[in-house]
C-alpha atoms as a PDB file:
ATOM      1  CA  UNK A   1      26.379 -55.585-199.386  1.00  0.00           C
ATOM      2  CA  UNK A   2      27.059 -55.032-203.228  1.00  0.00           C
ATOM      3  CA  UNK A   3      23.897 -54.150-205.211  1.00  0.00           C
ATOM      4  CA  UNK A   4      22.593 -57.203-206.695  1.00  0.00           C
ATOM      5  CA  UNK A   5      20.872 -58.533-209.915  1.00  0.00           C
ATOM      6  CA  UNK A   6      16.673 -57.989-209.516  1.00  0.00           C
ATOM      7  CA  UNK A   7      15.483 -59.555-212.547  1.00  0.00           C
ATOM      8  CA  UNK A   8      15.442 -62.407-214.786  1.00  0.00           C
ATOM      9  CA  UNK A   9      15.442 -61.604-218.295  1.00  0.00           C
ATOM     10  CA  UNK A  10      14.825 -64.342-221.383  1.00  0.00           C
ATOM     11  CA  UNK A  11      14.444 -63.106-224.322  1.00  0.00           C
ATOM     12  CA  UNK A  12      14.905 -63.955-228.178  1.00  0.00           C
ATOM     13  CA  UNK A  13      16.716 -63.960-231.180  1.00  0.00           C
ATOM     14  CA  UNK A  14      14.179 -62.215-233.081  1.00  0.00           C
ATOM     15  CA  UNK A  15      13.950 -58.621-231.377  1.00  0.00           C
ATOM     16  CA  UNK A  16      10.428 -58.213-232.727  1.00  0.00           C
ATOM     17  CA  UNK A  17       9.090 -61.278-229.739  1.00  0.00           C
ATOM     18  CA  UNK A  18       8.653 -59.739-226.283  1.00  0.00           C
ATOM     19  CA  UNK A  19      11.054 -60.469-223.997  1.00  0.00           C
ATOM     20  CA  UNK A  20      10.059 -61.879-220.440  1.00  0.00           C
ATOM     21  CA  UNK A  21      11.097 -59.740-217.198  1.00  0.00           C
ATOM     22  CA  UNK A  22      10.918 -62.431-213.692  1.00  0.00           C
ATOM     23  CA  UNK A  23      11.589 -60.031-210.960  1.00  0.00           C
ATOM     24  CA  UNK A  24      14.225 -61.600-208.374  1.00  0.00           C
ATOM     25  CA  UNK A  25      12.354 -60.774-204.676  1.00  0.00           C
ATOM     26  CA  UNK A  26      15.388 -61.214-201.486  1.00  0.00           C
ATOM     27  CA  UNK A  27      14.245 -63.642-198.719  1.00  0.00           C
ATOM     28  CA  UNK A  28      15.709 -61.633-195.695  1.00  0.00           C
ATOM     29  CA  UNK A  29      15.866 -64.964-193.919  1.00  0.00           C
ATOM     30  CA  UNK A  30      18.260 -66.583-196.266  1.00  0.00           C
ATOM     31  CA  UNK A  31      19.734 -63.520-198.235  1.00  0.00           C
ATOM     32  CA  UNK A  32      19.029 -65.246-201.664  1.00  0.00           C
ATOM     33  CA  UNK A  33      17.481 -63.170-204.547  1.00  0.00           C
ATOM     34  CA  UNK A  34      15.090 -66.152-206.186  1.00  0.00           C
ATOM     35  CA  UNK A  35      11.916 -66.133-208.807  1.00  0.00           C
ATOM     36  CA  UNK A  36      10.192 -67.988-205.777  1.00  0.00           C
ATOM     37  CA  UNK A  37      10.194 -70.245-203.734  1.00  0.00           C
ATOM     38  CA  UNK A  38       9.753 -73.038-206.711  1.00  0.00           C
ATOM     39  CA  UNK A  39      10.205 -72.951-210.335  1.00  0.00           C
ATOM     40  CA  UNK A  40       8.030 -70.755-212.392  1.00  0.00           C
ATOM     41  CA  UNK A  41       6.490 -71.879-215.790  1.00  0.00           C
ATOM     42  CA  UNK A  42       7.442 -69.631-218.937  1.00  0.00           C
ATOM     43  CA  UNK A  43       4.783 -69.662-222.088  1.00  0.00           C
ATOM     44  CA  UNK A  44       7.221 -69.325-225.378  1.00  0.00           C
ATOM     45  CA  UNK A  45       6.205 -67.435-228.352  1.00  0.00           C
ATOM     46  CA  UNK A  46       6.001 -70.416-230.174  1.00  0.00           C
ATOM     47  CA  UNK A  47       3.525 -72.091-227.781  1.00  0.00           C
ATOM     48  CA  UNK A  48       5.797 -74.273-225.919  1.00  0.00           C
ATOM     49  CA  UNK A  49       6.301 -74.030-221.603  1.00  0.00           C
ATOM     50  CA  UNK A  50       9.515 -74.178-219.979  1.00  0.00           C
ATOM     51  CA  UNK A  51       9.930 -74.147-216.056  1.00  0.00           C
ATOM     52  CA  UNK A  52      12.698 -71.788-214.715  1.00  0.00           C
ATOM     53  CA  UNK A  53      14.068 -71.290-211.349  1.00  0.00           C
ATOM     54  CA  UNK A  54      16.871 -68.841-211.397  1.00  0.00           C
ATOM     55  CA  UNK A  55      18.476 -67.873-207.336  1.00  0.00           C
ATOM     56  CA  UNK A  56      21.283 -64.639-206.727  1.00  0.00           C
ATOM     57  CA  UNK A  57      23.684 -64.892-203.506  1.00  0.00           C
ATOM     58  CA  UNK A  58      26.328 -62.640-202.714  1.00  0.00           C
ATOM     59  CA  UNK A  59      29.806 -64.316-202.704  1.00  0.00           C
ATOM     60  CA  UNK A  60      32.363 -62.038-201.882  1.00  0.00           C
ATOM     61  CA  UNK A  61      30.876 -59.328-203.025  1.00  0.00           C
ATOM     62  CA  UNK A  62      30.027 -60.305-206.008  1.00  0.00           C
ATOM     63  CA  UNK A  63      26.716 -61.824-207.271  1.00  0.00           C
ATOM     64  CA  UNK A  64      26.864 -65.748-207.741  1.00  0.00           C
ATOM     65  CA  UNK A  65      23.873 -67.299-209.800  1.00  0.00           C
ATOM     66  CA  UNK A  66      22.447 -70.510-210.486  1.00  0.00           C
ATOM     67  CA  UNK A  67      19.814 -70.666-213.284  1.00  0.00           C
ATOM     68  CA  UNK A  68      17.634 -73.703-213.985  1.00  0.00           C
ATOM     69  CA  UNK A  69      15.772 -74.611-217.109  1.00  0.00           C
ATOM     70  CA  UNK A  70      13.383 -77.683-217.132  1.00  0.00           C
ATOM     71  CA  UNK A  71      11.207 -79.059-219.797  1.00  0.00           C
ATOM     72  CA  UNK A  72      10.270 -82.358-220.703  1.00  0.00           C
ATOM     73  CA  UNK A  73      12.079 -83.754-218.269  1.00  0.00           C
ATOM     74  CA  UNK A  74      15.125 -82.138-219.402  1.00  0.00           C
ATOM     75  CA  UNK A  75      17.562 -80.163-217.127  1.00  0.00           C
ATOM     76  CA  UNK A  76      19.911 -77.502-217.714  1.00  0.00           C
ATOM     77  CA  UNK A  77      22.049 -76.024-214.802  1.00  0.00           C
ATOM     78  CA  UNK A  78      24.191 -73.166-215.383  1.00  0.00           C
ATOM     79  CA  UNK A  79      26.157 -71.233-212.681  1.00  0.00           C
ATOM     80  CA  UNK A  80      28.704 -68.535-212.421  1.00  0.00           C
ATOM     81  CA  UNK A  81      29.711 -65.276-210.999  1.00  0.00           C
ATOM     82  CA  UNK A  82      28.949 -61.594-211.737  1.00  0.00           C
ATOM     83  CA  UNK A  83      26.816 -61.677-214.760  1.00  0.00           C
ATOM     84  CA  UNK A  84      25.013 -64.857-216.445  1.00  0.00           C
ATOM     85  CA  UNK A  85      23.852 -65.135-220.477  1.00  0.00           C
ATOM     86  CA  UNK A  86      22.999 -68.258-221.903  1.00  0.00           C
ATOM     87  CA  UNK A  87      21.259 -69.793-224.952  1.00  0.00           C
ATOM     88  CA  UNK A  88      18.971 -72.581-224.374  1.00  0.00           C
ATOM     89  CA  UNK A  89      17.326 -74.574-227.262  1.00  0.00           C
ATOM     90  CA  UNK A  90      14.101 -75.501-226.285  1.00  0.00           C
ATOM     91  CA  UNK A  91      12.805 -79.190-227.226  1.00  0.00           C
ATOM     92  CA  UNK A  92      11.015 -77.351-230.419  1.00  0.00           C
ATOM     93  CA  UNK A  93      14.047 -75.312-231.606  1.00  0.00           C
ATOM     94  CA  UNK A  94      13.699 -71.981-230.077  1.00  0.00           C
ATOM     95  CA  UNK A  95      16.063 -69.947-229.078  1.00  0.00           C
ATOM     96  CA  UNK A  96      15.523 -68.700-225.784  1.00  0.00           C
ATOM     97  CA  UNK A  97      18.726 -66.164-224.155  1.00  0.00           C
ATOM     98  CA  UNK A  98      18.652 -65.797-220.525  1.00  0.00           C
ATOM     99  CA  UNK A  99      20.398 -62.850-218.605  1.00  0.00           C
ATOM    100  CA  UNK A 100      20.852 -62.138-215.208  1.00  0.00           C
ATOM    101  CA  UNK A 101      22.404 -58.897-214.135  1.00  0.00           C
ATOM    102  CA  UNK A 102      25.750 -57.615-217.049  1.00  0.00           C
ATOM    103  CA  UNK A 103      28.726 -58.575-218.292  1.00  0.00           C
ATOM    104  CA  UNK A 104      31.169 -57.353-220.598  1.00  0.00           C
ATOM    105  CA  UNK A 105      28.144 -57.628-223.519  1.00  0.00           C
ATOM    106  CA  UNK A 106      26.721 -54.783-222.110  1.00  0.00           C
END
């Protein structure tokens, strides 16, 4: 099995806020890499909470991730292969990237 993504990473435009590490943990039963077993909540720098749920699976030897923002009763649902980095605008205007293993910005 290919070596696969162990963290979560969101993080912000302005490099001077600290970013937020989620470690991935693998459930030997089902072989997913997940922040839990349920979404986990996220305090913002600017005092807002988002809920993110963010799950790693190898497909073909190669990592394929799903990555789940909820606030408000807003969802965003992103999923691709290899390497995942995304902007999501939360409901009060922030910024917040997410990343999940690389990509060709690395």
């Amino acid at each position: 099995m290919s070596t696969l993504p162990d963290h979560l990473r969101l993080f912000f435009r302005d490099e001077s806020m600290q970013s937020v590490l989620l470690p991935l943990t693998r459930d030997e039963e089902s072989g997913l890499c997940t922040v839990g077993d349920r979404e986990v909540a996220v305090d913002l720098p600017n005092g807002e909470t988002i809920n993110v749920y963010a799950e790693v699976a190898e497909h073909e030897g190669v990592a394929d991730i799903s990555l789940s923002i909820i606030q408000d009763g807003r969802d965003f649902d992103v999923r691709c292969l290899g390497g995942l980095i995304v902007n999501y605008t939360s409901a009060g205007g922030m910024d917040v990237l997410c990343q999940i293993g690389t990509g060709p910005w690395d």
